[in-house]
N, C-alpha and C. Protein backbone atom coordinates (compact mmCIF):
# COMPACT_ATOMS: atom_id res chain seq x y z
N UNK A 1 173.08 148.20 135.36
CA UNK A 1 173.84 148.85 136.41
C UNK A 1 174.90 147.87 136.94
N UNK A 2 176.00 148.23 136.92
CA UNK A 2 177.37 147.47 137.24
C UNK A 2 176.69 147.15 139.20
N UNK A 3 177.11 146.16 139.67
CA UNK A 3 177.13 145.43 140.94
C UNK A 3 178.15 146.36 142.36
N UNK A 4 179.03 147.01 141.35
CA UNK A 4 179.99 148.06 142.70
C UNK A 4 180.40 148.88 141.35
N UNK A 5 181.03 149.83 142.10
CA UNK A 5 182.03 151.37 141.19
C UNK A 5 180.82 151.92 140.86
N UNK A 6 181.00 153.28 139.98
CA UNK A 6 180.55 154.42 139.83
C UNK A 6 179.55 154.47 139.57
N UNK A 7 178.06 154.94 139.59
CA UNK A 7 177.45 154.70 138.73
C UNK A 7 177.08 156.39 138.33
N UNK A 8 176.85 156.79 137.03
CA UNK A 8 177.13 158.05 136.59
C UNK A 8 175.22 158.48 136.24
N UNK A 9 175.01 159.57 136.82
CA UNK A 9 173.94 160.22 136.34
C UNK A 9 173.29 161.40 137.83
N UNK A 10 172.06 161.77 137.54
CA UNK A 10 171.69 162.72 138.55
C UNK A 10 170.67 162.14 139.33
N UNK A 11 170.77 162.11 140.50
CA UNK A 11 170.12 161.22 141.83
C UNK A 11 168.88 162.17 141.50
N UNK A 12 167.39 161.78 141.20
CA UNK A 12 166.44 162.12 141.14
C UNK A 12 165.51 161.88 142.36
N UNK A 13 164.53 162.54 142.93
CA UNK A 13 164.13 162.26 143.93
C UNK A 13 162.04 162.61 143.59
N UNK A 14 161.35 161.37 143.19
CA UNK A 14 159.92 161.43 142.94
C UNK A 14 158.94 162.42 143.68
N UNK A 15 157.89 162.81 143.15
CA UNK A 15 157.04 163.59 143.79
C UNK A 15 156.49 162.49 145.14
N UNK A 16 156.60 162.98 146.27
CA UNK A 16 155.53 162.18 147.18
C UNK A 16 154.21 162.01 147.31
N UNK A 17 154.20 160.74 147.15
CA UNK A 17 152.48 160.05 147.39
C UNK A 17 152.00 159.43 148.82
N UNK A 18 151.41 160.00 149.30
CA UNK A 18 150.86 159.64 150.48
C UNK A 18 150.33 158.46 150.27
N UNK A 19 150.57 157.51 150.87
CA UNK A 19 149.64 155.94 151.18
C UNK A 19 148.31 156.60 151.81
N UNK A 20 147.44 155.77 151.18
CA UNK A 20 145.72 155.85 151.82
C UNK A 20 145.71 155.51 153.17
N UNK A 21 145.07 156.76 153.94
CA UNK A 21 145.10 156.15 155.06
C UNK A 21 145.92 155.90 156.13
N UNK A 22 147.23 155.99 155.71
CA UNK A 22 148.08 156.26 156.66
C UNK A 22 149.18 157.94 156.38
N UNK A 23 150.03 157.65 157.60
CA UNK A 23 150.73 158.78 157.71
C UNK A 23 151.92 158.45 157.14
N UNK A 24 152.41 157.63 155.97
CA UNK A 24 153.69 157.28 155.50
C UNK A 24 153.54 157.89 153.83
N UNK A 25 154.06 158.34 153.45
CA UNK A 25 154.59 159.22 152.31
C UNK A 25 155.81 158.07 151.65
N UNK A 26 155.46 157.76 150.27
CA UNK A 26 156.05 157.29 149.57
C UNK A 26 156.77 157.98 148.16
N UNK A 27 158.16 157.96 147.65
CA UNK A 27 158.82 158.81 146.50
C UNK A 27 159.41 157.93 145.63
N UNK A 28 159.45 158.03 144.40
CA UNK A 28 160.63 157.27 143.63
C UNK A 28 162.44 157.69 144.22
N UNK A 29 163.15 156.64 143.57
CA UNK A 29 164.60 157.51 143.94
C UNK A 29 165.24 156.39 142.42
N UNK A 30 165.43 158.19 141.51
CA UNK A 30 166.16 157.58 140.18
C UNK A 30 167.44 158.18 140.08
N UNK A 31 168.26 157.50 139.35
CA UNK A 31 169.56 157.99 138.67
C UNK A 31 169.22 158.15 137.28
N UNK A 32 169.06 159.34 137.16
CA UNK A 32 168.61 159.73 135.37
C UNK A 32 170.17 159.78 134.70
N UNK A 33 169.86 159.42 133.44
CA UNK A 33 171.12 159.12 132.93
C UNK A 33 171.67 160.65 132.00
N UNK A 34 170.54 161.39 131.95
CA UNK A 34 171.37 162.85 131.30
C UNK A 34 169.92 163.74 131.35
N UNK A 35 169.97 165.04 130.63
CA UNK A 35 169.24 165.95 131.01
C UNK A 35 167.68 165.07 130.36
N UNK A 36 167.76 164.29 129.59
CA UNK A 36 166.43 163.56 129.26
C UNK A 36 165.53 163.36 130.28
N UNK A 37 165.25 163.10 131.08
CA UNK A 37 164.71 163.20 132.46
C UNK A 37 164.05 161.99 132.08
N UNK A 38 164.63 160.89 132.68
CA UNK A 38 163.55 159.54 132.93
C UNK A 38 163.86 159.09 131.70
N UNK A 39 163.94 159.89 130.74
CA UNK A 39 163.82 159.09 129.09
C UNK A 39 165.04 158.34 128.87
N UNK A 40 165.26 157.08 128.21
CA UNK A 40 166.05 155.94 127.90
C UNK A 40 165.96 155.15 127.37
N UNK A 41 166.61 154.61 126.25
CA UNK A 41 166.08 153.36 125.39
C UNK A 41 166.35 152.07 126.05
N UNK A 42 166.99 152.53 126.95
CA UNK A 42 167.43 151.26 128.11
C UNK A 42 166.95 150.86 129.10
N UNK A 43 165.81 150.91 129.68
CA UNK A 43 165.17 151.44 131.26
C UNK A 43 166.02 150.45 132.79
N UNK A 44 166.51 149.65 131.58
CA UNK A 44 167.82 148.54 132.77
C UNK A 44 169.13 149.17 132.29
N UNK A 45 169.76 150.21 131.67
CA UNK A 45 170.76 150.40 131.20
C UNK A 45 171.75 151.51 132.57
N UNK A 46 173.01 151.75 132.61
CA UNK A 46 173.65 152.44 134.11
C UNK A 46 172.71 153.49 133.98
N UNK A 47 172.48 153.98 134.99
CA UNK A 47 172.14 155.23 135.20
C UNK A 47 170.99 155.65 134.63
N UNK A 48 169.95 155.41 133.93
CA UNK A 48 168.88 155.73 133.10
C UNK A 48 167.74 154.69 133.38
N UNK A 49 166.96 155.17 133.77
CA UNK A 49 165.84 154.46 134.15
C UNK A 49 164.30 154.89 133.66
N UNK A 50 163.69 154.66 132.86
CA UNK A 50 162.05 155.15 132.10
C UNK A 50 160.82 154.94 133.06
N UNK A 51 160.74 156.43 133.31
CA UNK A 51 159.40 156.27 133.60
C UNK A 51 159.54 156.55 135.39
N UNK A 52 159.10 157.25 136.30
CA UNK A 52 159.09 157.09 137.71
C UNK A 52 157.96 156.65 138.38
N UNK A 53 156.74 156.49 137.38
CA UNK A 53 154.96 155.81 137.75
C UNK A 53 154.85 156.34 139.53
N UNK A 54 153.95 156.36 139.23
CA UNK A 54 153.09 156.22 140.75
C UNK A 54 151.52 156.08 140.36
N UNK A 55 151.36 155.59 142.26
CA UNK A 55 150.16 154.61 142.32
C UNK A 55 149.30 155.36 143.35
N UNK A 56 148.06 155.63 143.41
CA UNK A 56 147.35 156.35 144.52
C UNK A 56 145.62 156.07 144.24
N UNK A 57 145.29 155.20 145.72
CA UNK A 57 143.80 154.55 145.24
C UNK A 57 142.58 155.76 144.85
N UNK A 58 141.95 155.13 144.50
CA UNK A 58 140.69 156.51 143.54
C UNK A 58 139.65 155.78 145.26
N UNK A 59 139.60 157.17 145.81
CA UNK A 59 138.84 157.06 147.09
C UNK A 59 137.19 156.63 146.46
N UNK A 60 136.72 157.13 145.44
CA UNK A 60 135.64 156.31 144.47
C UNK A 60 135.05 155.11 144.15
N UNK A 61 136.51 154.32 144.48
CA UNK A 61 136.40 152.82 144.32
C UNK A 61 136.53 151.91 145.21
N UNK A 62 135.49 150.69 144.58
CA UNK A 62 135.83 150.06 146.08
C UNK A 62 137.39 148.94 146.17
N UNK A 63 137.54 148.30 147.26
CA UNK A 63 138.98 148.01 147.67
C UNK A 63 138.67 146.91 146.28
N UNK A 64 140.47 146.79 146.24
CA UNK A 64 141.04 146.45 144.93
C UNK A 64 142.47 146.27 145.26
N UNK A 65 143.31 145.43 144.14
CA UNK A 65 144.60 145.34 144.40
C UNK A 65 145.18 146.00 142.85
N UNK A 66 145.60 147.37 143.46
CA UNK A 66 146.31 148.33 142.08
C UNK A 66 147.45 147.77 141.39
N UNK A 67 147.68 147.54 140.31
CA UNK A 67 149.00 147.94 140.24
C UNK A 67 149.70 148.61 139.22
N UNK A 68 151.11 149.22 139.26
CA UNK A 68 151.84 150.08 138.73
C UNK A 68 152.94 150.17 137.68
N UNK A 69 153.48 149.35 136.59
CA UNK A 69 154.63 149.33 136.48
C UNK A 69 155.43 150.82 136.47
N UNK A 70 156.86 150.63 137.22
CA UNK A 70 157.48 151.95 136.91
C UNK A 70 158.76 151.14 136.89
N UNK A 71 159.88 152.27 137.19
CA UNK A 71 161.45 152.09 136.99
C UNK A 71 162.17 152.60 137.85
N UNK A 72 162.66 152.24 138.88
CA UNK A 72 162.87 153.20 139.83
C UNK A 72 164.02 152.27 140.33
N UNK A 73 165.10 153.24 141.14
CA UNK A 73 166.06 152.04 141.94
C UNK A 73 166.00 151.93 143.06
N UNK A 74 165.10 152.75 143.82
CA UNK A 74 164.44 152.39 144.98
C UNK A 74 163.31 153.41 145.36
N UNK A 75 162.55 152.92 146.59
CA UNK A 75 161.53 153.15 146.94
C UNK A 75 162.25 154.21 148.54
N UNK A 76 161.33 155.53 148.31
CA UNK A 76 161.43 156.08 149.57
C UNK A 76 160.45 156.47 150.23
N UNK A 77 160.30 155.92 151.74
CA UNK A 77 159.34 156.15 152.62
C UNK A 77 159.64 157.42 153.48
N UNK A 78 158.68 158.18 154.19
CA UNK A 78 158.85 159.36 154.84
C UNK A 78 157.45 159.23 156.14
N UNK A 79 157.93 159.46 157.23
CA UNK A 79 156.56 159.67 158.07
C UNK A 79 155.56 160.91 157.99
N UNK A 80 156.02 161.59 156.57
CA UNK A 80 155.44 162.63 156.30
C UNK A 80 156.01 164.36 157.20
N UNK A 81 156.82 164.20 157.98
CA UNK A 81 157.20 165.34 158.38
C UNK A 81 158.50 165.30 158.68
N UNK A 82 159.56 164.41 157.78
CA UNK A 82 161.29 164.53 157.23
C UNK A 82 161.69 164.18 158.43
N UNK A 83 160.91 163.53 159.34
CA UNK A 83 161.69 163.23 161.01
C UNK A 83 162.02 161.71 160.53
N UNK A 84 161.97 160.86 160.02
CA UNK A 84 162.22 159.79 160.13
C UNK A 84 161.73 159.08 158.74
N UNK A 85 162.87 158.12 158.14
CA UNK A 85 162.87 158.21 156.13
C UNK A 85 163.66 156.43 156.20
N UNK A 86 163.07 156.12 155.15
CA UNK A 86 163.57 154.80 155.43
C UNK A 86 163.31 154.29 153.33
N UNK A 87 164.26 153.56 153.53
CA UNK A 87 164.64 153.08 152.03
C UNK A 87 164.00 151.38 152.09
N UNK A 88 162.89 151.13 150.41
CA UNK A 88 162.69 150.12 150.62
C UNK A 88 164.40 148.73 150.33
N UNK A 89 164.80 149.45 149.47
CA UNK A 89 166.18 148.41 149.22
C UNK A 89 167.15 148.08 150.25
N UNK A 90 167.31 149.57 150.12
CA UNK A 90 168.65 149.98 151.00
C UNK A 90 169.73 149.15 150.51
N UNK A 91 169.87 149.25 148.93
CA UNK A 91 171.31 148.46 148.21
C UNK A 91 170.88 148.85 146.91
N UNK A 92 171.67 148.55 145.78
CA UNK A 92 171.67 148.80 144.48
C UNK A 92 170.65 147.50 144.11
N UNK A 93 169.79 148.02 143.00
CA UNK A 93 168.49 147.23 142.77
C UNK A 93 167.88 147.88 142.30
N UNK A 94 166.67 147.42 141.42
CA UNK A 94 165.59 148.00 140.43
C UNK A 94 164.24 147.43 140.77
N UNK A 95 163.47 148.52 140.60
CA UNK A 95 162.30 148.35 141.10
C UNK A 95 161.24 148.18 139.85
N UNK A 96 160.38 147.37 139.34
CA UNK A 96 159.70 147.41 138.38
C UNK A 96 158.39 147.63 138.12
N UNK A 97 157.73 147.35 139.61
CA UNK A 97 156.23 146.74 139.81
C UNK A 97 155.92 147.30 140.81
N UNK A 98 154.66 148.07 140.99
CA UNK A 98 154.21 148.44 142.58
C UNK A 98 152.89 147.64 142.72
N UNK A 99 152.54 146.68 143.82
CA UNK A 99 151.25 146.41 143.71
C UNK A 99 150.72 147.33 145.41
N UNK A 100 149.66 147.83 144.71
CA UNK A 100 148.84 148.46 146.48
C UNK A 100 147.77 147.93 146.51
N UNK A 101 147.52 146.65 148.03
CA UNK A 101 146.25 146.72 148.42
C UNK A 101 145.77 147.53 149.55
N UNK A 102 144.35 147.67 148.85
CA UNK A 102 143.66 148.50 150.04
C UNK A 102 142.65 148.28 150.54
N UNK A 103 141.71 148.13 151.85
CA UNK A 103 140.33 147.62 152.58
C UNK A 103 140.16 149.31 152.64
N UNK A 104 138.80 149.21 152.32
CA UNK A 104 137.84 150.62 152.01
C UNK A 104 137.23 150.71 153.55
N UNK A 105 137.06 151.78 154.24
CA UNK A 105 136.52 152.33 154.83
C UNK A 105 135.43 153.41 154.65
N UNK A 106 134.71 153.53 155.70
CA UNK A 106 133.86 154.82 155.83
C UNK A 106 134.85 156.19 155.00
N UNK A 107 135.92 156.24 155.61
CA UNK A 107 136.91 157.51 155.13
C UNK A 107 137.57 157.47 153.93
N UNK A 108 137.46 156.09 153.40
CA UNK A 108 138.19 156.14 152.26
C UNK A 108 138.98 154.27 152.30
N UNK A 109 139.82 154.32 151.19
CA UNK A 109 140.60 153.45 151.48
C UNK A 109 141.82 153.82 152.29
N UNK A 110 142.17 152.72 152.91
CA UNK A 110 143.34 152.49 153.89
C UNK A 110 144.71 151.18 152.92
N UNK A 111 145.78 151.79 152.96
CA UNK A 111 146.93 150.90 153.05
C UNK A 111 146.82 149.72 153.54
N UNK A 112 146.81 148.39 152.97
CA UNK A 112 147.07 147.38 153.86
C UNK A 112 148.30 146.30 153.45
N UNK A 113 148.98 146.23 152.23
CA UNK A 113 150.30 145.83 152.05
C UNK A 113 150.35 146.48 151.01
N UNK A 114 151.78 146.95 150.33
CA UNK A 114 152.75 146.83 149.17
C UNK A 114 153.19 145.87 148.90
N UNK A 115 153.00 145.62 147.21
CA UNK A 115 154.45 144.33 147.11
C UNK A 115 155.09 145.17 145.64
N UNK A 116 156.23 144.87 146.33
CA UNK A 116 157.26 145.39 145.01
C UNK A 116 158.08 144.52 144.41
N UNK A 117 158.20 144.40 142.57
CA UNK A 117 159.11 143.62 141.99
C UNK A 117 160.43 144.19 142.30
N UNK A 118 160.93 143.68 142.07
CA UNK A 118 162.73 144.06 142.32
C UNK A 118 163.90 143.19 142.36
N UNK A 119 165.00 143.29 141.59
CA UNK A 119 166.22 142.96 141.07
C UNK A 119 167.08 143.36 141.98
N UNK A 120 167.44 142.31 142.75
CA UNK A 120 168.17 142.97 144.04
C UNK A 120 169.79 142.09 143.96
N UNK A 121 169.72 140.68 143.36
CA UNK A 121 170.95 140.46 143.51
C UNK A 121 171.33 139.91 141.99
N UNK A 122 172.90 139.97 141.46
CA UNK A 122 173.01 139.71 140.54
C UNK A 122 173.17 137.74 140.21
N UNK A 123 171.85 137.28 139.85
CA UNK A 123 172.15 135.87 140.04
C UNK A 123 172.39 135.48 138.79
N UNK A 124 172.91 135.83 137.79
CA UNK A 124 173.53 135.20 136.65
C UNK A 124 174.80 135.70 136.81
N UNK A 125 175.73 136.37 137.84
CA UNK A 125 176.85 136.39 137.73
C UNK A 125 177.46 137.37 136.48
N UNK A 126 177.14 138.24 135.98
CA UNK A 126 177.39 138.90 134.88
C UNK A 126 178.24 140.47 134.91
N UNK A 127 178.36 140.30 136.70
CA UNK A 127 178.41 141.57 137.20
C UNK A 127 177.62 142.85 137.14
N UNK A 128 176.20 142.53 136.60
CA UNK A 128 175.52 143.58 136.48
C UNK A 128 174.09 143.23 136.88
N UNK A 129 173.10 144.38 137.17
CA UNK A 129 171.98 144.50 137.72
C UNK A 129 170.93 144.15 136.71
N UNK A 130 169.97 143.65 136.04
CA UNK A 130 169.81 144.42 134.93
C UNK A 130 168.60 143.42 135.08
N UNK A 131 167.38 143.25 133.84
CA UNK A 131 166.42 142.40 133.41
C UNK A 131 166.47 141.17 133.53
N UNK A 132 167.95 140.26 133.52
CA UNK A 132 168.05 139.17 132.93
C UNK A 132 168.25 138.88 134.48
N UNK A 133 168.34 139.18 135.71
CA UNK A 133 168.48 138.84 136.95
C UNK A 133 167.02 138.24 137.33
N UNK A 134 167.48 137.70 138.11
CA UNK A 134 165.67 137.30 139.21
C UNK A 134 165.08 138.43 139.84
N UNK A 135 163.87 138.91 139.61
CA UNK A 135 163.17 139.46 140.52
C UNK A 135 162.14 139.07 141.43
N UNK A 136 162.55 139.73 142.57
CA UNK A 136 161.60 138.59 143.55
C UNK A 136 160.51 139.84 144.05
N UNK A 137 159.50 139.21 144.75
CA UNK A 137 158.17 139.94 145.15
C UNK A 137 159.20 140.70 146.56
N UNK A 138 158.90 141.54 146.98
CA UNK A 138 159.25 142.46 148.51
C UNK A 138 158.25 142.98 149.30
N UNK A 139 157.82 142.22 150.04
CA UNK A 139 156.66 142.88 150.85
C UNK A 139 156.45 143.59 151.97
N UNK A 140 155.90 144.94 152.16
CA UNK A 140 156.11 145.74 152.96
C UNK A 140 154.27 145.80 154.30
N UNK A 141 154.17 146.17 155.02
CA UNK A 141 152.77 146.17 155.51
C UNK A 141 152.23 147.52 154.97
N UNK A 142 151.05 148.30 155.55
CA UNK A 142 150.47 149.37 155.10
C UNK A 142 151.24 150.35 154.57
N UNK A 143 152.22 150.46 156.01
CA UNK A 143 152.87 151.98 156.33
C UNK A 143 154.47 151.71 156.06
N UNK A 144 154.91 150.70 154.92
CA UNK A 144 156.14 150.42 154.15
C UNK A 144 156.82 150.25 155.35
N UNK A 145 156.45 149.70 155.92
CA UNK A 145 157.26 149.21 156.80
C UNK A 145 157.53 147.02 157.36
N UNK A 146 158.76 146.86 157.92
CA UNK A 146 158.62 145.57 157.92
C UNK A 146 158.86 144.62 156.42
N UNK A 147 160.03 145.45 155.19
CA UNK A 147 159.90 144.85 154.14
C UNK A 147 160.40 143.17 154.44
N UNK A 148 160.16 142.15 153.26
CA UNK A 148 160.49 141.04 153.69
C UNK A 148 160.66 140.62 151.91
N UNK A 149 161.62 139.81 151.75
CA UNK A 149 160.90 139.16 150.45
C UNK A 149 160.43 137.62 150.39
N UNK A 150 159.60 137.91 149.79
CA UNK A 150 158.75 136.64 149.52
C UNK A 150 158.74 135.32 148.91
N UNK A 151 159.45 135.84 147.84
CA UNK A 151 159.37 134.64 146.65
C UNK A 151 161.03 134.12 147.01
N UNK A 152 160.85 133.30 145.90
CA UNK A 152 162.64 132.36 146.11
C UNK A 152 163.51 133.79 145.38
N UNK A 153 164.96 133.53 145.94
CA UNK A 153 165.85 134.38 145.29
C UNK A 153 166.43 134.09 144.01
N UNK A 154 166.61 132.79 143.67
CA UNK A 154 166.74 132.37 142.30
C UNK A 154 165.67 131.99 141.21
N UNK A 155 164.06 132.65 141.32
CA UNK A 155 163.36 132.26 140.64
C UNK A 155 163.06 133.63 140.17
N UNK A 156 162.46 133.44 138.91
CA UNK A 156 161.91 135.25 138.31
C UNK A 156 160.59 135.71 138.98
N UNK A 157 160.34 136.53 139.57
CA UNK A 157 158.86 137.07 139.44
C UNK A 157 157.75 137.03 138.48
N UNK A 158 157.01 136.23 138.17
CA UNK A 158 156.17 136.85 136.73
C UNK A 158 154.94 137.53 136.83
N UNK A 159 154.22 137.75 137.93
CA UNK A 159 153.00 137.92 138.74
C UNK A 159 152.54 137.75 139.43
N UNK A 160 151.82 139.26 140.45
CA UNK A 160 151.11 138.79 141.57
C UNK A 160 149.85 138.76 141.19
N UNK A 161 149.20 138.41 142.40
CA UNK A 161 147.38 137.57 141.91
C UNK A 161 146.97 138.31 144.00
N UNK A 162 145.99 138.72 143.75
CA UNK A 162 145.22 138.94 144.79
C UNK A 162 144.16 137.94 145.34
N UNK A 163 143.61 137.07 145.58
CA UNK A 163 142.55 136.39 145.75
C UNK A 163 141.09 136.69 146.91
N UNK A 164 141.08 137.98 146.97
CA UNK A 164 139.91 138.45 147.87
C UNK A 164 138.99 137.89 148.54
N UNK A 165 138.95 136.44 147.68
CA UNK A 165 137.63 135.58 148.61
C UNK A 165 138.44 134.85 149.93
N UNK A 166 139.71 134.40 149.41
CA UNK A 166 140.52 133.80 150.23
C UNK A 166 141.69 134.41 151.16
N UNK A 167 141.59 136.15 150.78
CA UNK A 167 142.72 137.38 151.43
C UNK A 167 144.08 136.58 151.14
N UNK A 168 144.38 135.41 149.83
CA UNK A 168 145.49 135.31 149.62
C UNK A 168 146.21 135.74 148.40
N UNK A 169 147.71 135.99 148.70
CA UNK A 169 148.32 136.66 147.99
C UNK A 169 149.24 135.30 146.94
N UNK A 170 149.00 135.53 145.77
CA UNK A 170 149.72 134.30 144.70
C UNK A 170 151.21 135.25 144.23
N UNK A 171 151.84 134.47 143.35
CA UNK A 171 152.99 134.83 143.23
C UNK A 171 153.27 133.47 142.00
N UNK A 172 153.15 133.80 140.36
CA UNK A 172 153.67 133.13 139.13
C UNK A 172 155.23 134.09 139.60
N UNK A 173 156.12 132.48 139.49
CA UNK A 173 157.87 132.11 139.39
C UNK A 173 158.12 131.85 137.94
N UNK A 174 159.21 131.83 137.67
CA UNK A 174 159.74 130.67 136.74
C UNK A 174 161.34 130.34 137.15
N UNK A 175 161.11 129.27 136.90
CA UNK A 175 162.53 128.50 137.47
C UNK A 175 163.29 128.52 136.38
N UNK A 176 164.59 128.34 136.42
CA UNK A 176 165.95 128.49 135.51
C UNK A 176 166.48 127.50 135.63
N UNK A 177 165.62 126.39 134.85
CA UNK A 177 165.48 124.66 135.05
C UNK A 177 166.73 124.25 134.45
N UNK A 178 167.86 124.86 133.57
CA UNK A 178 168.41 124.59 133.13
C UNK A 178 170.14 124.80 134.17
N UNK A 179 169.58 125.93 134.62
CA UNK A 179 170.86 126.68 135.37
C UNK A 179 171.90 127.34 134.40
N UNK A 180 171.30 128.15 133.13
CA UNK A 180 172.24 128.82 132.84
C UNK A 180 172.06 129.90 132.79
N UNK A 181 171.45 130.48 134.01
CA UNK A 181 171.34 132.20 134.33
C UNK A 181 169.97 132.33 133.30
N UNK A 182 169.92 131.87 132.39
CA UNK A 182 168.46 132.86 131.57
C UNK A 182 167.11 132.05 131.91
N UNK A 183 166.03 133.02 131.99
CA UNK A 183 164.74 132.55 132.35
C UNK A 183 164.08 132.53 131.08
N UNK A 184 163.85 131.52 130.59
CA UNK A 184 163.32 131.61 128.99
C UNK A 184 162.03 130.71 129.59
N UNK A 185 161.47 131.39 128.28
CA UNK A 185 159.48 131.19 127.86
C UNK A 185 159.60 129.77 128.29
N UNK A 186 160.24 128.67 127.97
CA UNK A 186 159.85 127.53 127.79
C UNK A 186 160.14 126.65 129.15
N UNK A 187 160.37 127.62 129.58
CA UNK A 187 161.28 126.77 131.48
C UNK A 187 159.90 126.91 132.39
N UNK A 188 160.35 126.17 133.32
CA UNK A 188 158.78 125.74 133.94
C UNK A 188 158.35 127.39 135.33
N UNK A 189 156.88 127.12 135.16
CA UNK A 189 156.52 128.33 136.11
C UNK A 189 155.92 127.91 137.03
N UNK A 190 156.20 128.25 137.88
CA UNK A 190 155.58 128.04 139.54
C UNK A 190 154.60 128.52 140.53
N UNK A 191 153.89 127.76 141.11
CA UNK A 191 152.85 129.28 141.50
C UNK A 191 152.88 129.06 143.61
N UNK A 192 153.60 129.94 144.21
CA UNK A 192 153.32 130.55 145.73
C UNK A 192 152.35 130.90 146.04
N UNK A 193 151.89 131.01 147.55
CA UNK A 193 150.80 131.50 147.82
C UNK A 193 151.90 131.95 149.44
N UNK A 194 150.48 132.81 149.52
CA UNK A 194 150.86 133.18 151.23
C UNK A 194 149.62 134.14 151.94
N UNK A 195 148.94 133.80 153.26
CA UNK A 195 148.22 134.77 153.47
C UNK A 195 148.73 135.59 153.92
N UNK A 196 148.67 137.20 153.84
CA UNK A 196 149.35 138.12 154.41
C UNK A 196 149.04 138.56 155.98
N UNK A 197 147.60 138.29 156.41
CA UNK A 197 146.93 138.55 157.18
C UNK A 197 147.34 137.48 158.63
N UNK A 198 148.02 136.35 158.36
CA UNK A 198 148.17 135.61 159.64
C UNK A 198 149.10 135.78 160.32
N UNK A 199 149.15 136.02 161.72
CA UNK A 199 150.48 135.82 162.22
C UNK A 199 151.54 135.22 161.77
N UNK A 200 152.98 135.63 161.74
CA UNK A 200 153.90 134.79 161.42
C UNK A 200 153.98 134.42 159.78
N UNK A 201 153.20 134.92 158.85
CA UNK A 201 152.97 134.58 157.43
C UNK A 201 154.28 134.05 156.69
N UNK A 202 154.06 132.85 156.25
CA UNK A 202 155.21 132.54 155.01
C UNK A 202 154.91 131.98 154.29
N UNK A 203 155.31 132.23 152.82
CA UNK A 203 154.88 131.65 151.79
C UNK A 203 155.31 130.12 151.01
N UNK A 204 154.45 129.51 150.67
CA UNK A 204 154.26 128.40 149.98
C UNK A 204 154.28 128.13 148.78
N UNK A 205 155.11 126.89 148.10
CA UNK A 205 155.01 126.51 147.24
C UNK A 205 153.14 126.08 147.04
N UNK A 206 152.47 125.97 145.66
CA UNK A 206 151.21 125.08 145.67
C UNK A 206 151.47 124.01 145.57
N UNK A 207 152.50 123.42 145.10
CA UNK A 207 152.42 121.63 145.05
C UNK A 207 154.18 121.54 145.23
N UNK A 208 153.70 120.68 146.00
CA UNK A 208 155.30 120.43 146.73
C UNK A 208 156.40 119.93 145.04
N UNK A 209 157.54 120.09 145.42
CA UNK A 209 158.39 119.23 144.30
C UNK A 209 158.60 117.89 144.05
N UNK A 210 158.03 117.32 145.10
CA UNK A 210 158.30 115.56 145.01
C UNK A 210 157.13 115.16 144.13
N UNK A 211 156.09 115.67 144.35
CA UNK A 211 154.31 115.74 143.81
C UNK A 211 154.75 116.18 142.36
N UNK A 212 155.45 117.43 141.97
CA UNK A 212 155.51 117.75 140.72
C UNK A 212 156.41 116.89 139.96
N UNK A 213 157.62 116.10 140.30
CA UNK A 213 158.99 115.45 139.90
C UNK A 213 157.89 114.20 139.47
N UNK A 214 157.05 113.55 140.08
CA UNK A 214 156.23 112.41 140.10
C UNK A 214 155.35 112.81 138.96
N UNK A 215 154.47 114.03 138.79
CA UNK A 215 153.84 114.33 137.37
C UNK A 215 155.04 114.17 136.32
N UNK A 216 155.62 114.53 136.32
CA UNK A 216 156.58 114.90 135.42
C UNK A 216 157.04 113.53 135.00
N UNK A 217 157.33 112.79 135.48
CA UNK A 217 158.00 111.48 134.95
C UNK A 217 156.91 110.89 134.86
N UNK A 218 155.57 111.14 134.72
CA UNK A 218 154.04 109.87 133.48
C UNK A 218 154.65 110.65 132.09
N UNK A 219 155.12 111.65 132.38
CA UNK A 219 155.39 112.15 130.15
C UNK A 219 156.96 111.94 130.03
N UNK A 220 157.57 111.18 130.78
CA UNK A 220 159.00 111.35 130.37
C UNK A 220 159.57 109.93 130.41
């Protein structure tokens, strides 16, 4: 997807999924690229995006951290009765990843964060949106609200990690050690943490860079 000008196809709008537990209603929002609906050999290509996924906990099971891949260019929230609608982007961007955690109740499970992958700025300069950009984690609370992002803006996303014993949330990076826009296999990966649960929450490198620069030069 080009960075500004046209982008050509039919504004699709996902079936709504109610979050567990709360009163916030969640939808895909695609630009299908022709009557194929969703279908594309491109799923980063203008206008055509594969696949709209959705995620909804099995009230059966106990709490767990789901997750989803889909394709979407943004995320739409609803308070469930069209009075008040809120966009997770709110800019041109691709959505790849839904993770939902949820704490189980008597009634079921309940919402307690989203994190979404997403391609929000073009950091290789290429003028376009696409795979080869950074995606960073976006974290929302139960009721998609309060998004924030998490991870660095110039590092890739490669995975989130739940840690249940510790209620912390991990986050595999990879850095673009080279600086020429591409995140290749062989460039180094990083691992964040953050608890979601504390006041004021922000996330952490696990080992500082002076600590890692110091490993790094016993093999060099």
């Amino acid at each position: 997807m080009p960075i500004d000008g046209e982008v050509k196809g039919l504004p699709v709008h996902g079936t709504p999924v109610q979050l567990p537990g709360r009163n916030t209603w969640l939808s895909s929002f695609v630009i299908t690229k022709d009557a194929r609906f969703y279908r594309d050999a491109d799923p980063f290509s203008e206008g055509g995006l594969a696949g709209s996924g959705r995620a909804q906990a099995d009230r059966g099971r106990p709490p767990e951290f789901h997750s989803v891949q889909v394709r979407w260019h943004d995320a739409l929230f609803s308070d469930g009765r069209g009075t008040e609608s809120w966009s997770l982007l709110n800019k041109r961007g691709f959505i790849s990843n839904w993770w939902l955690m949820t704490q189980y109740t008597d009634e079921g499970p309940v919402s307690q964060i989203n994190v979404f992958s997403a391609v929000v700025s073009d950091t290789n300069s290429d003028g376009y949106l696409d795979d080869k950009d950074a995606a960073v984690a976006i974290l929302t609370d139960g009721s998609g609200r309060g998004a924030q992002v998490a991870t660095p803006e110039d590092m890739q996303l490669t995975a989130v990690h739940y840690v249940a014993d510790s209620q912390m949330l991990g986050f595999e990076v990879r850095e673009d050690e080279n600086g020429d826009g591409v995140f290749a296999k062989d460039e180094p990966i990083h691992f964040y943490f953050r608890f979601p649960f504390e006041d004021g929450a922000t996330t952490w490198p696990w080992h500082s860079g002076e600590f890692l620069d110091d490993l790094d030069s016993i093999y060099r």
